[in-house]
C-alpha atoms as a PDB file:
ATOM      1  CA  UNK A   1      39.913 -21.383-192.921  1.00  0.00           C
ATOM      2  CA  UNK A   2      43.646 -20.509-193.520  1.00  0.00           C
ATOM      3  CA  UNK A   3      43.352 -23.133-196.550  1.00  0.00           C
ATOM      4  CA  UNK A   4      40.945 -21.461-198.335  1.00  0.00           C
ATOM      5  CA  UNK A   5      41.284 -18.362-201.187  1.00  0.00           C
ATOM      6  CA  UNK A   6      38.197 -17.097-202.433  1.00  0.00           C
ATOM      7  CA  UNK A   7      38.581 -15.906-206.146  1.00  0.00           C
ATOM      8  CA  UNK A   8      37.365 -12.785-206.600  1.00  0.00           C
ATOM      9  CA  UNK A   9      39.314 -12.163-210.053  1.00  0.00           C
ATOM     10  CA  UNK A  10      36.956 -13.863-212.294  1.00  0.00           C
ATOM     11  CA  UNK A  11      36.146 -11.616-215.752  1.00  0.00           C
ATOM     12  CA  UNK A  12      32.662  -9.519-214.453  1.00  0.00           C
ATOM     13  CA  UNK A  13      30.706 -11.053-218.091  1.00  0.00           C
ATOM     14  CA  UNK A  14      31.960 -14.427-216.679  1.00  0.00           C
ATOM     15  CA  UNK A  15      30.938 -14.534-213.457  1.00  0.00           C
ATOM     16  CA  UNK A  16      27.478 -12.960-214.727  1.00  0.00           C
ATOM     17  CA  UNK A  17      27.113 -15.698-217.141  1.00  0.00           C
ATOM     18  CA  UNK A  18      27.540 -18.235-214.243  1.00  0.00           C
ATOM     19  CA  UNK A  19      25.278 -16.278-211.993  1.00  0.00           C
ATOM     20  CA  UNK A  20      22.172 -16.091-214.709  1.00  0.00           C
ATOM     21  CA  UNK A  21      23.124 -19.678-214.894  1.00  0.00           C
ATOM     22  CA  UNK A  22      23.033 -20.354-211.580  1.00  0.00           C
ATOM     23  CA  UNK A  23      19.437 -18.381-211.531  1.00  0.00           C
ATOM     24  CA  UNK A  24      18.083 -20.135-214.100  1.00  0.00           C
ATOM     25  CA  UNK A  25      18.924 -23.928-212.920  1.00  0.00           C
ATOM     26  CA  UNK A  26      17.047 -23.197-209.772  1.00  0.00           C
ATOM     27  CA  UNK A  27      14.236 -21.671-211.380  1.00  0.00           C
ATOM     28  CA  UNK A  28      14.167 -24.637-213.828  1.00  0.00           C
ATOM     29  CA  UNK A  29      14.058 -26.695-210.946  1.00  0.00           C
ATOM     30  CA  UNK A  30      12.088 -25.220-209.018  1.00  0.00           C
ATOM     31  CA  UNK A  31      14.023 -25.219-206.173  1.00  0.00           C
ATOM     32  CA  UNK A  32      14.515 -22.322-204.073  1.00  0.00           C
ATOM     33  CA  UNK A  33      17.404 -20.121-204.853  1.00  0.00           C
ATOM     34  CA  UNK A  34      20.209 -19.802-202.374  1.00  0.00           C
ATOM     35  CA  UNK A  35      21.947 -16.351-201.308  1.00  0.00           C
ATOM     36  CA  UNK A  36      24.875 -17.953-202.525  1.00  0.00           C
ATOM     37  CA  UNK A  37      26.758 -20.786-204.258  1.00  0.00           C
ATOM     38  CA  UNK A  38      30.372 -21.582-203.343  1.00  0.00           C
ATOM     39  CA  UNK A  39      32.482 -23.745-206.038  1.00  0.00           C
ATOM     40  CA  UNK A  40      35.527 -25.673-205.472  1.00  0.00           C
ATOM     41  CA  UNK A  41      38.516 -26.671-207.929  1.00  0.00           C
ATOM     42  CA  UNK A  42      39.096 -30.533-208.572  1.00  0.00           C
ATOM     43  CA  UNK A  43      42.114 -31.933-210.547  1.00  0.00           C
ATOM     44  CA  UNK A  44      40.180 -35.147-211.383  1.00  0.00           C
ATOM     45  CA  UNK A  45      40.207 -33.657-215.219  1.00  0.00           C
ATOM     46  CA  UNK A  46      43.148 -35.029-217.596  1.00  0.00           C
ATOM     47  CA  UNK A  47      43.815 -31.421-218.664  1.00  0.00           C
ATOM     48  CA  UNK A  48      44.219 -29.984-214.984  1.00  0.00           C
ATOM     49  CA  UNK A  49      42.633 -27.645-212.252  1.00  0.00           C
ATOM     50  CA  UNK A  50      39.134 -27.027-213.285  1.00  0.00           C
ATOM     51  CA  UNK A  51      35.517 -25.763-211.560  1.00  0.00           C
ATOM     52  CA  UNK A  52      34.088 -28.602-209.756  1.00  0.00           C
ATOM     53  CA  UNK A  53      30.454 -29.116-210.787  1.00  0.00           C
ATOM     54  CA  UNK A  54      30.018 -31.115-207.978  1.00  0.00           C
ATOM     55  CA  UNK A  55      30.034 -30.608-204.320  1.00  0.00           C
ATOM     56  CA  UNK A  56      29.109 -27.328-204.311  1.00  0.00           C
ATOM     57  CA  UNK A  57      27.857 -25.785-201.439  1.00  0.00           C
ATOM     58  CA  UNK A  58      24.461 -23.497-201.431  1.00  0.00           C
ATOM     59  CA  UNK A  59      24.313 -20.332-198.935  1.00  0.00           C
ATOM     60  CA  UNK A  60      20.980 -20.092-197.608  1.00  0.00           C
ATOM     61  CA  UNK A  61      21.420 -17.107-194.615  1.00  0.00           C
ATOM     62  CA  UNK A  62      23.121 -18.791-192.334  1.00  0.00           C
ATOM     63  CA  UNK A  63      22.445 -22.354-193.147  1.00  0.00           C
ATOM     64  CA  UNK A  64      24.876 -24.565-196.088  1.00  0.00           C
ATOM     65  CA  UNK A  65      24.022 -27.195-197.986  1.00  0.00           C
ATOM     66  CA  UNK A  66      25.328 -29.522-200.823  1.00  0.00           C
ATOM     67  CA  UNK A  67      24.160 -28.873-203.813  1.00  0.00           C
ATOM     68  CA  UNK A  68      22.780 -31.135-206.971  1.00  0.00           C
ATOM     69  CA  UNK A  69      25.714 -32.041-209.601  1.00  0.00           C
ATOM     70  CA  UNK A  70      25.488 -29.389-212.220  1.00  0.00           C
ATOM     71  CA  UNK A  71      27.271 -31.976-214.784  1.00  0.00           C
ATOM     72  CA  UNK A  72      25.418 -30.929-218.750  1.00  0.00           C
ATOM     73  CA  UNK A  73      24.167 -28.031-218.308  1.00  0.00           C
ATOM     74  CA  UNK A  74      24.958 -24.339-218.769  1.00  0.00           C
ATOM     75  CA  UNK A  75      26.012 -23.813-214.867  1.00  0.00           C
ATOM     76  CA  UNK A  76      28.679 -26.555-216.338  1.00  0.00           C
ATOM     77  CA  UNK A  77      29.256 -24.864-219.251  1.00  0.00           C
ATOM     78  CA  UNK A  78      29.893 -21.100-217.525  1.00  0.00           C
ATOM     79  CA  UNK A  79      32.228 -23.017-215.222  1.00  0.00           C
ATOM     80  CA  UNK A  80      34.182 -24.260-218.130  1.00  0.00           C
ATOM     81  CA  UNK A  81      33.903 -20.800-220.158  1.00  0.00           C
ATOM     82  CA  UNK A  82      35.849 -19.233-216.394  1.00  0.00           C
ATOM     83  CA  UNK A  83      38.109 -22.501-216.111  1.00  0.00           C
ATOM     84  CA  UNK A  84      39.481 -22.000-219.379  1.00  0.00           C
ATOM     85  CA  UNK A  85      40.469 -18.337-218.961  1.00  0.00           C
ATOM     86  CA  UNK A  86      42.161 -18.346-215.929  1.00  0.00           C
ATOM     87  CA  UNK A  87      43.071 -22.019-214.356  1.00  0.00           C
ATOM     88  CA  UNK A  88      41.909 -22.321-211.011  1.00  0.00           C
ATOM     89  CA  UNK A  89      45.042 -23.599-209.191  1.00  0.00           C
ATOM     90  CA  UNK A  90      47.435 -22.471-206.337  1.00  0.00           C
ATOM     91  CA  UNK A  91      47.632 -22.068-202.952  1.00  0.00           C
ATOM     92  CA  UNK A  92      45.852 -21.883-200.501  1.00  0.00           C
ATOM     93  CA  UNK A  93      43.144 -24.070-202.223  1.00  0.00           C
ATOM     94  CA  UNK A  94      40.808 -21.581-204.278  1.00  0.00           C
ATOM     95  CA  UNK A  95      36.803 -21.268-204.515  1.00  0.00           C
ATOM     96  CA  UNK A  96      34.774 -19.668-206.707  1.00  0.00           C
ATOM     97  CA  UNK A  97      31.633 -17.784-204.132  1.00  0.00           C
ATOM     98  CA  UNK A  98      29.336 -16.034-206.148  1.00  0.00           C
ATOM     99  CA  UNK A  99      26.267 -13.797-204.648  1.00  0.00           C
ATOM    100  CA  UNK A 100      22.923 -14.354-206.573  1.00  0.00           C
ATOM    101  CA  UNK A 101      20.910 -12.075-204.350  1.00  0.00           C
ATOM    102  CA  UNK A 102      21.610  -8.859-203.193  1.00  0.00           C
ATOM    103  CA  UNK A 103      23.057  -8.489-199.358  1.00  0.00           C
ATOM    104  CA  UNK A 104      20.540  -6.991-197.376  1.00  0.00           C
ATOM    105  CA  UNK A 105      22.649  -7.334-194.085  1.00  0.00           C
ATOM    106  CA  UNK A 106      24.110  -3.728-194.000  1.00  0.00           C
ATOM    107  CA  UNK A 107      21.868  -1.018-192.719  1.00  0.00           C
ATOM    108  CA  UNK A 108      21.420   2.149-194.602  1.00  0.00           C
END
C-alpha cells in the first residue's frame, strides 16, 4: 500500500460538509450507511487533479465495496468545495478516507 497517501489535511468545515453529505445521500437513498467512504483523485478534468466522484469505495467493518457515482449532487459539490482549496495531487497517489460513524473498536 506503499502507493497510497491518505489526506488527512483537509479544512475540518470541509471535510464536515462532505461527511453530512455523505450522511445525507445514503439516507436519501436509503441505503445503509457505511463506516467509511474512501475517495480517490482522477486527472480526467481539463483543469487538473480533482476528487473522483466515482469509484469510491464504502467501508462497511471489514467488508469494501464500490460505491454509486455521486456525479450532481452535494457529495459532488463538497468534493469540489475541498478540490478547489487544496489540489489533490502528488505522490504517492492521495485519497480522501473520511469516518461517518464513530470507531467503536478501542476499548475503554
Amino acid at each position: 500500500m506503499s502507493d497510497i497517501r491518505v489526506v488527512e489535511l483537509v479544512h475540518d468545515p470541509l471535510r464536515e460538509d462532505l461527511r453530512d453529505a455523505v450522511r445525507e445521500w445514503f439516507e436519501w437513498e436509503h441505503k445503509p450507511l457505511p463506516d467509511a467512504v474512501t475517495f480517490y483523485v482522477t486527472g480526467d478534468y481539463d483543469d487538473g487533479p480533482a476528487w473522483d466522484t466515482y469509484g469510491a469505495t464504502l467501508h462497511y467493518g471489514d467488508r469494501t465495496e464500490g460505491a454509486d457515482d455521486f456525479e450532481r449532487t452535494s457529495v459532488a459539490d463538497a468534493l469540489v468545495e475541498i478540490s478547489e482549496d487544496e489540489r489533490p495531487f502528488g505522490t504517492p497517489r492521495p485519497v480522501l478516507h473520511l469516518r461517518l460513524k464513530a470507531d467503536t473498536s478501542t476499548a475503554a
